[in-house]
N, C-alpha and C. Protein backbone atom coordinates (compact mmCIF):
# COMPACT_ATOMS: atom_id res chain seq x y z
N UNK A 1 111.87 119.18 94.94
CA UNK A 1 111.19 117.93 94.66
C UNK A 1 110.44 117.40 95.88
N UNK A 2 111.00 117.00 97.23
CA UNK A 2 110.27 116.74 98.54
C UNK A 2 109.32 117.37 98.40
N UNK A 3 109.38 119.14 98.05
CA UNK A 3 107.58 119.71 98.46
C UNK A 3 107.01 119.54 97.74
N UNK A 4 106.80 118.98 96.36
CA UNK A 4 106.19 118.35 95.51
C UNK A 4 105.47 116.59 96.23
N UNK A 5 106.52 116.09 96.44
CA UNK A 5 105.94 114.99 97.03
C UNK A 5 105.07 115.08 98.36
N UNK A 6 105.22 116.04 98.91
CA UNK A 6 104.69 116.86 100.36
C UNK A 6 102.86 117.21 99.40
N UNK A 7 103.08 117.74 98.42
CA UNK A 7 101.74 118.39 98.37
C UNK A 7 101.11 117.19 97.41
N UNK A 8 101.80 116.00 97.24
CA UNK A 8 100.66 114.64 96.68
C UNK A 8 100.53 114.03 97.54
N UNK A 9 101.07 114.07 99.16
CA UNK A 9 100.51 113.61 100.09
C UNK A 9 99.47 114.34 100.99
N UNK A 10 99.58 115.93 100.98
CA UNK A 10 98.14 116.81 100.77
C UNK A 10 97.12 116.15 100.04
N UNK A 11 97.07 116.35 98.84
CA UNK A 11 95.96 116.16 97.75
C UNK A 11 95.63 114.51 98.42
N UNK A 12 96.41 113.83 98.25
CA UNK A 12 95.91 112.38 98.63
C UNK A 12 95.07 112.23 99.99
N UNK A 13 95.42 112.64 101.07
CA UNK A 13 94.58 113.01 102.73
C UNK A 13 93.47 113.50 101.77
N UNK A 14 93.04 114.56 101.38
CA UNK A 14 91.64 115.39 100.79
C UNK A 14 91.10 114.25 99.63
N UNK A 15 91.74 113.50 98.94
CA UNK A 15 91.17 113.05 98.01
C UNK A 15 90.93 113.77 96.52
N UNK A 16 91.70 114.14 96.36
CA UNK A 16 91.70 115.40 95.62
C UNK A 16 92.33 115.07 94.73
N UNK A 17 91.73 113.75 93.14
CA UNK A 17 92.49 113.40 92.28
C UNK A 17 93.20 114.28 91.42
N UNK A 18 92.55 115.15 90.73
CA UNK A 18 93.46 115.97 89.99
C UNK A 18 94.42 116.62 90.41
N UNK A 19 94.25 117.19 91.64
CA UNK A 19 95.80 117.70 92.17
C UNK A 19 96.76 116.53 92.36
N UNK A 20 96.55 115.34 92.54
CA UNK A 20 97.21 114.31 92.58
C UNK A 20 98.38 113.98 91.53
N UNK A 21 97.06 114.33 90.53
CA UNK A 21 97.34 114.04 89.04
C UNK A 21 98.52 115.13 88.76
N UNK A 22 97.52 116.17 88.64
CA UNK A 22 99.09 117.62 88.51
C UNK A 22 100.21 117.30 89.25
N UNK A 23 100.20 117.14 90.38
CA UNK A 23 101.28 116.75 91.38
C UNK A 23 102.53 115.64 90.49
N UNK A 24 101.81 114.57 90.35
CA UNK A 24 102.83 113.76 90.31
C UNK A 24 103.20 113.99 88.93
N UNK A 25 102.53 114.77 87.76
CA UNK A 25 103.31 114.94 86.84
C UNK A 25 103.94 115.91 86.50
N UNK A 26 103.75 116.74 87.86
CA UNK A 26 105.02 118.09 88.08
C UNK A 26 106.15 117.30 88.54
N UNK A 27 106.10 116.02 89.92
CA UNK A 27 107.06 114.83 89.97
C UNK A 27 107.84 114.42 88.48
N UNK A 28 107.43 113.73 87.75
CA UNK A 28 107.87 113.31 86.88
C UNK A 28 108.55 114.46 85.88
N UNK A 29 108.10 115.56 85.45
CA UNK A 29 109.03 116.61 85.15
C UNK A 29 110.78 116.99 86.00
N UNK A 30 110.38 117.26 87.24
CA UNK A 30 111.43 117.11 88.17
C UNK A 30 112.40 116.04 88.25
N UNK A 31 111.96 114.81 87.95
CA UNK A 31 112.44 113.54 88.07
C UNK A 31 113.19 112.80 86.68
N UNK A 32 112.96 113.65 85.36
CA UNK A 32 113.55 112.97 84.91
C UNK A 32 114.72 112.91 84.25
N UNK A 33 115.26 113.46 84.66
CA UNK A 33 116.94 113.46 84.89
C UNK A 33 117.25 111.96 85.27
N UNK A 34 116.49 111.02 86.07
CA UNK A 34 116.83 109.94 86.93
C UNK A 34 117.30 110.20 87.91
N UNK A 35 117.60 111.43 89.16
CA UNK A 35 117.89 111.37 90.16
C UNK A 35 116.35 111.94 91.04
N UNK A 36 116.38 111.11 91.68
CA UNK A 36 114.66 111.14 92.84
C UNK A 36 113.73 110.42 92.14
N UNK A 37 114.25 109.61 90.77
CA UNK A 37 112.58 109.25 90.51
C UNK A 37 111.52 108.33 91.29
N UNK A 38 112.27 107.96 92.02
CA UNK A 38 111.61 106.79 92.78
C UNK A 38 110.38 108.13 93.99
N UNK A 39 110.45 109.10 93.81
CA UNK A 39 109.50 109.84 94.30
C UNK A 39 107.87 109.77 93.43
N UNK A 40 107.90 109.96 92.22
CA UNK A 40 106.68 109.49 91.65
C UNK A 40 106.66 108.14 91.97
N UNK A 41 107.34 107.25 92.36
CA UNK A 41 106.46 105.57 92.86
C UNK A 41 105.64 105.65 94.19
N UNK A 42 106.95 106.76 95.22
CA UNK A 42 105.65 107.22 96.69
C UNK A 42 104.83 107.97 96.41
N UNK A 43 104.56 108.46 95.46
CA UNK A 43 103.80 109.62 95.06
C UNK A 43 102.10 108.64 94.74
N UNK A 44 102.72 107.66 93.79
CA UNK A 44 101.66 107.08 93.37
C UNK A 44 101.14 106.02 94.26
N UNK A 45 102.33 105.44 95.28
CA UNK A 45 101.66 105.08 96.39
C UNK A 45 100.64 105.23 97.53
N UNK A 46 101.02 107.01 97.54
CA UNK A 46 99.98 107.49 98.78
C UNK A 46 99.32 107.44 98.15
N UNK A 47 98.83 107.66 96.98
CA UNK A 47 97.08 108.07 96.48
C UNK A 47 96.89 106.64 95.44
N UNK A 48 97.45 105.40 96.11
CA UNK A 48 96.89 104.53 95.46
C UNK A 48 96.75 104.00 94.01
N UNK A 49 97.36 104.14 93.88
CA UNK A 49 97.75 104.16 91.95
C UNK A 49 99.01 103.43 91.39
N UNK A 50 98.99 102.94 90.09
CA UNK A 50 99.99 102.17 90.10
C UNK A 50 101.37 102.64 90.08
N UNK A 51 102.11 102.00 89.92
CA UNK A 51 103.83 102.71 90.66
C UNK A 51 104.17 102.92 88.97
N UNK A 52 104.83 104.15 88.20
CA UNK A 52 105.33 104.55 87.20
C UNK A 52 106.73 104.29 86.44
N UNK A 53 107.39 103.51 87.82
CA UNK A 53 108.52 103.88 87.49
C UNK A 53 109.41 102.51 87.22
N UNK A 54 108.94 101.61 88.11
CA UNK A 54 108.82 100.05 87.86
C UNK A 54 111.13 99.51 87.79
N UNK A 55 111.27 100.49 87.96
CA UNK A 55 112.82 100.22 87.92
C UNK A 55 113.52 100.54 89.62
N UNK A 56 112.58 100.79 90.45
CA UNK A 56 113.25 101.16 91.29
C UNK A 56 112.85 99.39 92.00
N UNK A 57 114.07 99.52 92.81
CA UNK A 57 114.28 97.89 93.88
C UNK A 57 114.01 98.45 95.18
N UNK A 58 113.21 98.29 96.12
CA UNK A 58 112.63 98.77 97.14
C UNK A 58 113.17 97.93 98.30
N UNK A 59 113.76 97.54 99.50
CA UNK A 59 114.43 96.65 100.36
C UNK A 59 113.63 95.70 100.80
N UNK A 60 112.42 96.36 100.89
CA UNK A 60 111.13 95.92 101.58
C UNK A 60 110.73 95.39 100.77
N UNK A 61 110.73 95.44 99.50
CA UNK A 61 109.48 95.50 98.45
C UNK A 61 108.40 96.15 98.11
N UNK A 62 108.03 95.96 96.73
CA UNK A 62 107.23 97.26 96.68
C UNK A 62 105.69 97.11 97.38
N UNK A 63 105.16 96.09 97.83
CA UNK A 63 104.20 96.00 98.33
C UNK A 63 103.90 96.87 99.75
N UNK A 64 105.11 96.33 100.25
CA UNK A 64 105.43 96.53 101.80
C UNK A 64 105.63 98.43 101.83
N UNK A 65 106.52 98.97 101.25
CA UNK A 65 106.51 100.43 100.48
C UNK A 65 105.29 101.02 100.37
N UNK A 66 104.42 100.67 99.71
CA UNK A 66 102.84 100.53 99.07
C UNK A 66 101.79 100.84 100.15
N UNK A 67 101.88 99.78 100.97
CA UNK A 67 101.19 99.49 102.57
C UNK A 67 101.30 100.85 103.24
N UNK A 68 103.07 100.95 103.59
CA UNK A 68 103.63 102.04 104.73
C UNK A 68 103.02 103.58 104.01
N UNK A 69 102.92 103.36 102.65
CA UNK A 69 102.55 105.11 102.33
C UNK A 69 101.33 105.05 102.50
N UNK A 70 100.50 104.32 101.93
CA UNK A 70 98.94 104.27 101.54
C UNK A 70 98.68 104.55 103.53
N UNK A 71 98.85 103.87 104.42
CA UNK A 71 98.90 104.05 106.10
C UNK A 71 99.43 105.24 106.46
N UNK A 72 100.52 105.78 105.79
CA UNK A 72 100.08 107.52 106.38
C UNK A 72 99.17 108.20 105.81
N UNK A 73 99.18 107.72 104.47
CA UNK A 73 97.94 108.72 104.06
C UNK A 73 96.59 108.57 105.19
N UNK A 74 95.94 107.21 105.27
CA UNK A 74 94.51 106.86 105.82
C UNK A 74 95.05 107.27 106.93
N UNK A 75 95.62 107.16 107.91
CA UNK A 75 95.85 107.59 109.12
C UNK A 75 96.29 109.20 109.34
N UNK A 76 96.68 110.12 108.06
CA UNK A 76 96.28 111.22 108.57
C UNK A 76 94.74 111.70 108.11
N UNK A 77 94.00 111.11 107.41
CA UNK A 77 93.01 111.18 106.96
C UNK A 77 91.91 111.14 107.81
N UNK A 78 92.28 110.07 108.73
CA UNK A 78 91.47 109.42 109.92
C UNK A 78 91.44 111.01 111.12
N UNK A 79 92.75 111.22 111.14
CA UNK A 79 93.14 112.09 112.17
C UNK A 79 92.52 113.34 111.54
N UNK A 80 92.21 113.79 110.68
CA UNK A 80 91.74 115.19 110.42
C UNK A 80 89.74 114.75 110.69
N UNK A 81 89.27 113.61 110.15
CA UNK A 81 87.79 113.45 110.20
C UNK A 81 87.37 113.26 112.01
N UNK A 82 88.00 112.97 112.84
CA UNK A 82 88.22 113.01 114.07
C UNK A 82 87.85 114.51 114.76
């Protein structure tokens, strides 16, 4: 499941919606058992999209969650156009 979430934070750096898309609903296959689902919410975080899963309680909140993924994405994004 991690290298799943590993390669929608790939696709997300490139911009690369449909792999995004495949990605997170290879996530959600993996996930629904209910153990990791809160991986399709970072999933849909790095690439900006709304969160799927809406049951998970985040410490931070989900905004703050939201912020910290969407900022690695642009910041490795930044670092590869460099």
């Amino acid at each position: 499941m991690i290298l799943e979430l590993v390669v929608c934070f790939h696709h997300a750096v490139l911009g690369d919606d449909q792999g995004i898309t495949d990605t997170i609903a290879r996530l959600r296959d993996l996930t629904d058992s209910g153990d990791y689902a809160y991986y399709t919410d970072i999933a849909a975080f790095m690439a900006d999209r709304p969160a799927l899963l809406r049951s998970a309680r985040w410490i931070e909140g989900e905004s703050t969650v939201r912020g910290w993924c969407r900022h690695l994405v642009l910041a490795r994004r930044s670092a590869l156009e460099s």
